[in-house]
Protein backbone atom coordinates (compact mmCIF):
# COMPACT_ATOMS: atom_id res chain seq x y z
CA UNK A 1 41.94 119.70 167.93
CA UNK A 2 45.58 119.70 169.27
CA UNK A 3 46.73 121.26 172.77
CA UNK A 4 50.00 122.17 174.23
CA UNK A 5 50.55 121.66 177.77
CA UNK A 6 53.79 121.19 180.00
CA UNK A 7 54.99 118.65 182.18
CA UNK A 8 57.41 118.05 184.81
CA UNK A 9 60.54 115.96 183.39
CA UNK A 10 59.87 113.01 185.47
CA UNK A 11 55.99 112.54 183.77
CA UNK A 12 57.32 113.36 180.79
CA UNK A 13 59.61 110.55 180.68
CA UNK A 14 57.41 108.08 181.93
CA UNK A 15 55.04 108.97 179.16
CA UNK A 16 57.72 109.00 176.57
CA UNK A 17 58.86 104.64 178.60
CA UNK A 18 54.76 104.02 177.87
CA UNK A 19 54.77 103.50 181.74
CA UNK A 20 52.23 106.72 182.38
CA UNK A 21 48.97 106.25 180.26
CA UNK A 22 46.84 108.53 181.97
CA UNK A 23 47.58 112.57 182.50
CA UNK A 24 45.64 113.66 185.38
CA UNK A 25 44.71 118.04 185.65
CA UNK A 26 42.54 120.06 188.06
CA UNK A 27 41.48 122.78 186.43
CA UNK A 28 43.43 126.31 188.07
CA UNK A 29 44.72 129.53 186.87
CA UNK A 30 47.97 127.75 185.41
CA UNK A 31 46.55 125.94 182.65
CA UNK A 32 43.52 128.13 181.91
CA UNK A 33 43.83 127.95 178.65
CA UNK A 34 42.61 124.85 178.12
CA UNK A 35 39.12 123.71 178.48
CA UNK A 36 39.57 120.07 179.87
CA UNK A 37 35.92 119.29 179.51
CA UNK A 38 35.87 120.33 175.93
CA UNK A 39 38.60 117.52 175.27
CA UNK A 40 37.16 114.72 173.04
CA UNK A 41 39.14 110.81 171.81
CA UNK A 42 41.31 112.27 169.33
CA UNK A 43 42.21 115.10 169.91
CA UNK A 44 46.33 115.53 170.16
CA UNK A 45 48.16 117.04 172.86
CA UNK A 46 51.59 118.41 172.41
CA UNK A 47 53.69 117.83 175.59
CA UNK A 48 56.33 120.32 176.64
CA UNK A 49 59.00 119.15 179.74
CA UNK A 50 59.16 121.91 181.13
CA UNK A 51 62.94 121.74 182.04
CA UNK A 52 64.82 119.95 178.90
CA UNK A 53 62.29 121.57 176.71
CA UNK A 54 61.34 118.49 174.91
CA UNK A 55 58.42 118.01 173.31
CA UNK A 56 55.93 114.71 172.76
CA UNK A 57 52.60 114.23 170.80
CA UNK A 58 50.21 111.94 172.66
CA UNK A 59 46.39 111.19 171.31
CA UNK A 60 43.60 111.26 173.65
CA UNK A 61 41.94 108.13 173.99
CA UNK A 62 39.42 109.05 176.55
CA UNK A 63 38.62 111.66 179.30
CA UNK A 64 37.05 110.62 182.23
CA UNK A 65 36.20 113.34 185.24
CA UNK A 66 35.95 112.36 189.39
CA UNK A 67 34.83 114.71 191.86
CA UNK A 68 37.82 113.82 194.09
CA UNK A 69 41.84 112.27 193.99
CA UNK A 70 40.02 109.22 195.92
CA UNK A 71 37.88 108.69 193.55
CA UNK A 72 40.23 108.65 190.17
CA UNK A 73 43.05 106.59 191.85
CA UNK A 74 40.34 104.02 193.19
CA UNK A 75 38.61 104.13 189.72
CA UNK A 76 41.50 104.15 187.49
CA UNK A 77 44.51 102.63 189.97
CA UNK A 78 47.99 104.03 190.54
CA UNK A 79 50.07 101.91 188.17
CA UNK A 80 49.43 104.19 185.13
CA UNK A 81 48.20 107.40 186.58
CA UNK A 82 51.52 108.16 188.83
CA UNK A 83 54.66 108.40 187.57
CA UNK A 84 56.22 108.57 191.56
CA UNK A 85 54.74 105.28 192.19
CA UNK A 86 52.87 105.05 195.57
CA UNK A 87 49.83 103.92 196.77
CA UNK A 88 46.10 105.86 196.87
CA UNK A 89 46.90 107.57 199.57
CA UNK A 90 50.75 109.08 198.41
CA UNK A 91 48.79 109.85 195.22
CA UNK A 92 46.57 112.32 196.90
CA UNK A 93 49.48 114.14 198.54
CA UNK A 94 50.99 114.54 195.33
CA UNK A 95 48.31 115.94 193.91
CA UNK A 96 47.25 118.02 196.76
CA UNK A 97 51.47 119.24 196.25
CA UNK A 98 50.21 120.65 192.55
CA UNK A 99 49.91 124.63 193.15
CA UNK A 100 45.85 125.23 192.68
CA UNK A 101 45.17 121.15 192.69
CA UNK A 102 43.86 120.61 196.41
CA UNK A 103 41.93 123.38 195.97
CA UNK A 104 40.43 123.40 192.59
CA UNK A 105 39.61 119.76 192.89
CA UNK A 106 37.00 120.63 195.25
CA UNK A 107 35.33 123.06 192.69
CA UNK A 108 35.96 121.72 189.88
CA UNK A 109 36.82 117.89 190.04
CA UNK A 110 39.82 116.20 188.34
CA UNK A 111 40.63 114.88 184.74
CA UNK A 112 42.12 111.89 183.89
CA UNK A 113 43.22 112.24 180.15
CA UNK A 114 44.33 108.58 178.68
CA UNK A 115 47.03 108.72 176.23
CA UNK A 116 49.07 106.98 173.63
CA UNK A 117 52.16 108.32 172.73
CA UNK A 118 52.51 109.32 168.73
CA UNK A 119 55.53 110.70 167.94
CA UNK A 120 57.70 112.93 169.51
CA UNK A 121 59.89 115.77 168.19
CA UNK A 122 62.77 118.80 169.63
């Protein structure tokens, strides 16, 4: 199955630098059209930035869900989950900044999606 989804610039590069392996989303209104539980290893993912309208192809290599921020950046770390940097407690600000993510995380829990770039393409 393949999915498009956008991403700030600054996630989008560090995806493109192989620095960011793992795309966290809370399900919310803004990306509705995807089912994030229904993603499966193997399925690709077409990146958009949402700026530079760029795009990227990544493969998913496994989907995890946590109940809370805590619990993914404690699980998975911060090195390859945020592309600010920061420690487990800037991570959960910066999530919590996401429009829909502080509160949609408490419904609905939070995916971490680990990628591998494939290819990328204009």
């Amino acid at each position: 199955m393949q999915y498009s989804l956008e991403l700030n610039p600054r996630p989008f590069e560090a995806i493109q630098k192989g620095i960011k392996k793992i795309e966290c989303r809370v399900p919310t209104d803004h990306n509705k059209d995807i089912s994030f539980d229904k993603l499966k290893k193997g399925d690709l993912i077409r990146f958009t930035n949402n700026i530079t309208k760029e795009k990227m192809n990544v493969r998913v290599l496994g989907i995890r869900h946590y109940s809370s921020f805590r619990d993914l950046l404690e699980s998975e770390g911060t090195e390859g989950v945020l592309s600010s940097g920061g420690n487990v407690e800037e991570g959960i600000k910066s999530f919590e900044n996401f429009s829909g993510y502080k509160e949609g995380v408490k419904k609905q829990g939070v995916y971490a999606i680990e990628i591998k770039r494939v290819d990328a393409s204009k």
